[in-house]
Protein backbone atom coordinates (compact mmCIF):
# COMPACT_ATOMS: atom_id res chain seq x y z
CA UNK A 1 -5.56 2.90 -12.71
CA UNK A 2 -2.33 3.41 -10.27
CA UNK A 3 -2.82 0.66 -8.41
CA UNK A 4 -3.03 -1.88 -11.05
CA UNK A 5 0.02 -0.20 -12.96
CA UNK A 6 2.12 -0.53 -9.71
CA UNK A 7 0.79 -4.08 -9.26
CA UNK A 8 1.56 -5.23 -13.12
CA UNK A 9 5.35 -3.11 -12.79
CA UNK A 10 6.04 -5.10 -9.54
CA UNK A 11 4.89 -8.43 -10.79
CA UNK A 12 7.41 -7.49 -13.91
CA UNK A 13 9.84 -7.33 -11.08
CA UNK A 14 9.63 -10.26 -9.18
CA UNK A 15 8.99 -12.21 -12.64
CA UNK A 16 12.56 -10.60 -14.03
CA UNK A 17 14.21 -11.64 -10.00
CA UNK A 18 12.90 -15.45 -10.17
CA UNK A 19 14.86 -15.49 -13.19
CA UNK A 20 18.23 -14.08 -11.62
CA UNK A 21 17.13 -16.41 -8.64
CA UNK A 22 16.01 -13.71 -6.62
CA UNK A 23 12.78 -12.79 -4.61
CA UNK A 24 11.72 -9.32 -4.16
CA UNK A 25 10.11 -9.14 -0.60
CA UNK A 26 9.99 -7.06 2.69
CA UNK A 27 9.81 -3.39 1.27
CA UNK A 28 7.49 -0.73 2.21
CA UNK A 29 4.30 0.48 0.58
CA UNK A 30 2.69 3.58 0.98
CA UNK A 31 -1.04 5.37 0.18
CA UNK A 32 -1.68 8.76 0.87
CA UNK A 33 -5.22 9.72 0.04
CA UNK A 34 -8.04 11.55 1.61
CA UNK A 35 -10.32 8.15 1.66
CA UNK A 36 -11.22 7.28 5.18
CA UNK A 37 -10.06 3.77 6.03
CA UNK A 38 -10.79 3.37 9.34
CA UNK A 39 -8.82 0.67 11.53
CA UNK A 40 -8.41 -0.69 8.12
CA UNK A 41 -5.34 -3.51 10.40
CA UNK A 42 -7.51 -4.79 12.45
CA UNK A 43 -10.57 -5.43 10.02
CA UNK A 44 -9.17 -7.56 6.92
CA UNK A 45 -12.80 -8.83 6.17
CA UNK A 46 -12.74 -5.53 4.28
CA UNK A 47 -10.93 -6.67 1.75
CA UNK A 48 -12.47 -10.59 1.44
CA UNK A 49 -15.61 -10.47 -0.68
CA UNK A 50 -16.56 -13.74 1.12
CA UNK A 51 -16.55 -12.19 4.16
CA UNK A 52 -20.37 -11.25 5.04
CA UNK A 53 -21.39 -7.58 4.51
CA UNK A 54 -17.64 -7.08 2.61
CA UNK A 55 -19.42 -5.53 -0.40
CA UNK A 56 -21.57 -3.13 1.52
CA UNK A 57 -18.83 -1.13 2.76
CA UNK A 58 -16.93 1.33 0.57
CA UNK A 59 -13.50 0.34 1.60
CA UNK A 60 -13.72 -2.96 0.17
CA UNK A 61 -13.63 -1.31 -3.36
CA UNK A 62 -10.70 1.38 -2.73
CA UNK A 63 -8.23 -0.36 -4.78
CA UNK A 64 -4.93 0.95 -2.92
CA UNK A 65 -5.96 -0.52 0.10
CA UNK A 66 -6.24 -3.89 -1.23
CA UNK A 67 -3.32 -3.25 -3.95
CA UNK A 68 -1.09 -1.25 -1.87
CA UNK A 69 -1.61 -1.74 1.87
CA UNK A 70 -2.46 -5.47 1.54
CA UNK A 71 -1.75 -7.35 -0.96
CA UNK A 72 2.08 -6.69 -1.77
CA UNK A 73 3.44 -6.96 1.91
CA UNK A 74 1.11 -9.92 2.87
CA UNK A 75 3.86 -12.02 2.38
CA UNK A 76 6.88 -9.66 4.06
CA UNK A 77 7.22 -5.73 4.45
CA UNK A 78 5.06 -2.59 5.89
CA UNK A 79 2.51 -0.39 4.46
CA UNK A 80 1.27 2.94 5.79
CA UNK A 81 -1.42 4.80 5.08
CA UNK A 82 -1.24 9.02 5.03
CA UNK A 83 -4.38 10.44 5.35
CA UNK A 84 -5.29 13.89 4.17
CA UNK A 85 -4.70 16.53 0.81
CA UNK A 86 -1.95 15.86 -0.49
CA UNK A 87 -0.40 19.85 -0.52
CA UNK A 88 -0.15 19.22 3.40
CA UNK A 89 0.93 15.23 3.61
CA UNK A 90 3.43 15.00 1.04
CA UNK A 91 5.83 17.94 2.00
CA UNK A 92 5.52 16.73 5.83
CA UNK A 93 6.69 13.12 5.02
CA UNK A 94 9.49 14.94 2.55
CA UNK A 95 10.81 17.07 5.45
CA UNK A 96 10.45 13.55 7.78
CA UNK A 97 12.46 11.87 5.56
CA UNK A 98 14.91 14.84 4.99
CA UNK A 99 15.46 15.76 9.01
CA UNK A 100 15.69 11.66 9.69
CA UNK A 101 17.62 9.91 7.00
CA UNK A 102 19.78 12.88 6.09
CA UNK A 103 23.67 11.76 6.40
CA UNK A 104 24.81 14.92 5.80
């Protein structure tokens, strides 16, 4: 269900910016899940059902990949994709963030 509420709140966005004559591009997406994606860069037949064998492999149907990592950067930004639990991943990228974007 997450990806499709950040996909519905974003088109919100970008609805609400074409109306101040705006365009909400280039910003950064990010995934972190235990899911193994793979080189999922260099193969994006994972994520085009016309693609042969697309809807054999398990990746095609992990919705952030598509949602997140694909989809809403295809047409400016980055995504990045965190592997592992989520106790370990999410207080590394806080103390990341914290030791290279501090001002202090």
């Amino acid at each position: 269900m997450g990806p499709e509420v950040y996909l519905k709140a974003l088109s919100m966005a970008r609805n609400l910016a074409v109306q101040e004559e705006r365009e909400i591009r280039h910003f950064t997406t990010g995934v972190f899940d235990l899911v193994p994606l793979g080189n999922w860069r260099r193969e994006p037949k994972i994520v085009d059902y016309r693609a042969t064998g697309a809807m054999d492999n398990p990746r095609y149907y992990f919705r952030p990949l598509k949602s997140l990592l694909i989809r809403t950067v295809k047409d400016g930004g980055q995504s990045f994709y965190i592997p592992g639990r989520f106790e370990e991943t999410i207080p590394l990228f806080y103390h990341y963030i914290i030791q290279n974007f501090d001002d202090r």
